[in-house]
Protein backbone atom coordinates (compact mmCIF):
# COMPACT_ATOMS: atom_id res chain seq x y z
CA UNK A 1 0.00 0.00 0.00
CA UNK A 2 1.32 3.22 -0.85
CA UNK A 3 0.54 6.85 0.97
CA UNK A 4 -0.46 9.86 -0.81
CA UNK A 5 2.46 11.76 1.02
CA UNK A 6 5.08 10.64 -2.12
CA UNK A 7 5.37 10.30 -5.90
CA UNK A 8 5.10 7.50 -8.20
CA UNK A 9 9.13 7.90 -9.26
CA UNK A 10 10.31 8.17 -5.61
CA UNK A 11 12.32 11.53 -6.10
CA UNK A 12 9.24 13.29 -3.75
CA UNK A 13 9.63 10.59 -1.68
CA UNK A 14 13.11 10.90 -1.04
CA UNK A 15 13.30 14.17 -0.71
CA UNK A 16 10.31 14.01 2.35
CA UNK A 17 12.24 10.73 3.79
CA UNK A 18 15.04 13.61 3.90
CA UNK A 19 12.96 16.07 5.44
CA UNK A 20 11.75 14.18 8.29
CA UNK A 21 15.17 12.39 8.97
CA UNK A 22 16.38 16.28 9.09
CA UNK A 23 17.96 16.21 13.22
CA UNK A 24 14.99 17.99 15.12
CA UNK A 25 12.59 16.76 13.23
CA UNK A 26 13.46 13.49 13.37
CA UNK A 27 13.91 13.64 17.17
CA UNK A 28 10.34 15.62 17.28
CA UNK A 29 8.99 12.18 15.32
CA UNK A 30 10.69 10.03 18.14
CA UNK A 31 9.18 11.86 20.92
CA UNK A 32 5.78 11.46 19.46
CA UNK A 33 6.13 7.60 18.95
CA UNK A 34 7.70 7.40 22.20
CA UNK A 35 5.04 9.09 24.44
CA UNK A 36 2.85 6.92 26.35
CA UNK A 37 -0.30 8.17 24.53
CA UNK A 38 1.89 9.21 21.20
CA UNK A 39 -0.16 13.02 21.65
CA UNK A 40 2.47 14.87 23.51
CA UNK A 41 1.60 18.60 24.16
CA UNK A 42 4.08 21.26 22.76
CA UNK A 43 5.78 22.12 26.07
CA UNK A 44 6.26 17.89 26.36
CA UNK A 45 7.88 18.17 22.72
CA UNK A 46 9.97 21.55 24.33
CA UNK A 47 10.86 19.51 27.61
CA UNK A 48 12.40 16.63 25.73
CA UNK A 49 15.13 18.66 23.26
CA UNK A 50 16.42 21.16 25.72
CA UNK A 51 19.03 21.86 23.29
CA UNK A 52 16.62 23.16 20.65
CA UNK A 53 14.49 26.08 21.15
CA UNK A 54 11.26 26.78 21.77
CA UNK A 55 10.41 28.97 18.66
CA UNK A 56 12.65 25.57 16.86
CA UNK A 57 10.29 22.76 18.06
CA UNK A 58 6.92 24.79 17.35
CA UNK A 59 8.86 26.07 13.82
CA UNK A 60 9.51 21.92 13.03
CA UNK A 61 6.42 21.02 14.20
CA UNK A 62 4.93 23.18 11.28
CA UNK A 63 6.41 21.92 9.09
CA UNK A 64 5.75 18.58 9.45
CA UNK A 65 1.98 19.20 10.05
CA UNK A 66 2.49 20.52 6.54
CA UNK A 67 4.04 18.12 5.28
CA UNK A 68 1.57 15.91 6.15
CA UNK A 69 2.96 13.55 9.04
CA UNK A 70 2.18 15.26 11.89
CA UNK A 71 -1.58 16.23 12.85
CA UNK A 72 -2.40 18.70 15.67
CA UNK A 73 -5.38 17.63 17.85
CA UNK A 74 -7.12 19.32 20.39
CA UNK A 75 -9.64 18.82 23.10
CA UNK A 76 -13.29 20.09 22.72
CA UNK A 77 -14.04 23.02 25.04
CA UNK A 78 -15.90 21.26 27.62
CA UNK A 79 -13.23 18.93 27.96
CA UNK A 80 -10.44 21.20 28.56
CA UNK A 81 -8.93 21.78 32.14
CA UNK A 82 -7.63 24.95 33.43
CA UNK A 83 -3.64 24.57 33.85
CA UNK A 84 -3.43 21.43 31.32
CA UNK A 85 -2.46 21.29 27.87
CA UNK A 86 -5.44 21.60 25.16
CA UNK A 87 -3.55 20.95 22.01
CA UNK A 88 -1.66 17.63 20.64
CA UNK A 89 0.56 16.64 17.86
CA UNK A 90 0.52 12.97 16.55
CA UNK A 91 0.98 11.28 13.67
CA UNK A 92 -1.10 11.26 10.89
CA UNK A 93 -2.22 7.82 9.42
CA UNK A 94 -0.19 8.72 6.01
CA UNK A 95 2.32 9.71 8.08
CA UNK A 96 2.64 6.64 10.38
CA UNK A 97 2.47 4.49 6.81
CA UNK A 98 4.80 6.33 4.77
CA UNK A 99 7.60 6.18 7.75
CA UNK A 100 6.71 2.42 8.26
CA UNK A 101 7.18 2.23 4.58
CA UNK A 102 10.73 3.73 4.72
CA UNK A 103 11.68 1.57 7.92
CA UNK A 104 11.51 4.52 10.19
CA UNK A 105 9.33 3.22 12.37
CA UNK A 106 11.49 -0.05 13.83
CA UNK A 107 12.53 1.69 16.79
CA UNK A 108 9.00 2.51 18.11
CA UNK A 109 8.80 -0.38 20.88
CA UNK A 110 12.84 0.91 22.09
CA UNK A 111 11.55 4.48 22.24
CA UNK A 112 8.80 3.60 24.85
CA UNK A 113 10.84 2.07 26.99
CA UNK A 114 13.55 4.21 26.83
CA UNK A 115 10.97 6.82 27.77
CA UNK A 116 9.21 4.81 30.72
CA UNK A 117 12.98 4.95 32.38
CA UNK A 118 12.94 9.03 32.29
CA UNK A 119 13.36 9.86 35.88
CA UNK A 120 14.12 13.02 36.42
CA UNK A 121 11.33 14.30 34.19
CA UNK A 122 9.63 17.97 35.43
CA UNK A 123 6.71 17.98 37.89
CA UNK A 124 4.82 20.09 35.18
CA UNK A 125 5.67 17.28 32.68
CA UNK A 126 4.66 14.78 34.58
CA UNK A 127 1.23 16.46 34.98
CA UNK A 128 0.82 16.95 31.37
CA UNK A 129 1.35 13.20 30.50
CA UNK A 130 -1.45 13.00 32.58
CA UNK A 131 -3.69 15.25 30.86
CA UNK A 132 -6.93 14.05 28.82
CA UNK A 133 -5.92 13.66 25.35
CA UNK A 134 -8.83 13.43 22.15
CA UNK A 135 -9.76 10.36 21.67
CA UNK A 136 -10.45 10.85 17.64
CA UNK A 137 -6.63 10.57 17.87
C-alpha cells in the first residue's frame, strides 16, 4: 500500500524521507512515537530537546503538520482543564504508513521504553502526561 504523502518515481519521496530524517525533526517524530499516549503537548515536545528552542520545536512542528505527518489535535471546550495542555501533535495515518514504509518506524517499541525509564522528568511534565488527550486521535 502506498501513501499519498510521495510520488510515483520516488524523487518526492526521497526528498520528504530527507525532510523528516532532518535532526529535530526526526527527534520531534521520536518523541511522538515514544510518548505513552503518542499526543504529547508542545511544552512535552519543548521539555524533551532542551538543546533546541522553543520557537525551533513549534517552527519543526509546522512543518511537518504541513508536510503531512504530523496532525495537531485538540480537546473540545468542555473537555479542557484549566492549567493542562489543550492541544496535541501525533501522527497522521499517512504519516505513520509512509515512515513504516521507509523503515523509520522499527525503533518505536525501544523508544517507549527508553521513555518509561525518564526519571528526572519535570513535575509540570509529569502532569501533562497525565492530561486528557482526544480520543479521535
Amino acid at each position: 500500500m502506498s501513501t499519498d504523502l510521495g510520488t510515483a518515481d520516488g524523487i518526492e519521496s526521497r526528498e520528504l524521507v530527507h525532510f523528516v530524517t532532518q535532526q529535530t525533526r526526526f527527534a520531534l517524530i521520536n518523541n511522538i512515537l515514544q510518548h505513552p499516549e503518542q499526543l504529547p503537548s508542545m511544552y512535552e515536545l519543548e521539555e524533551l530537546n532542551p538543546s533546541v528552542s522553543d520557537a525551533t520545536v513549534y517552527k519543526h512542528v509546522q512543518k511537518l503538520i504541513n508536510a503531512g505527518i504530523v496532525k495537531e489535535v485538540a480537546l473540545e471546550g468542555d473537555q479542557r482543564r484549566q492549567g493542562y495542555p489543550w492541544k496535541f501533535y501525533g501522527l497522521t495515518a499517512e504519516g505513520r504508513e509512509f515512515l513504516e514504509e521507509h523503515n523509520l518506524l522499527a525503533a518505536e517499541e525501544t523508544l517507549q521504553q527508553i521513555y518509561d525509564t525518564i526519571s528526572d522528568k519535570p513535575e509540570k511534565m509529569v502532569k501533562y502526561e497525565k492530561a486528557p488527550r482526544p480520543e479521535e486521535a
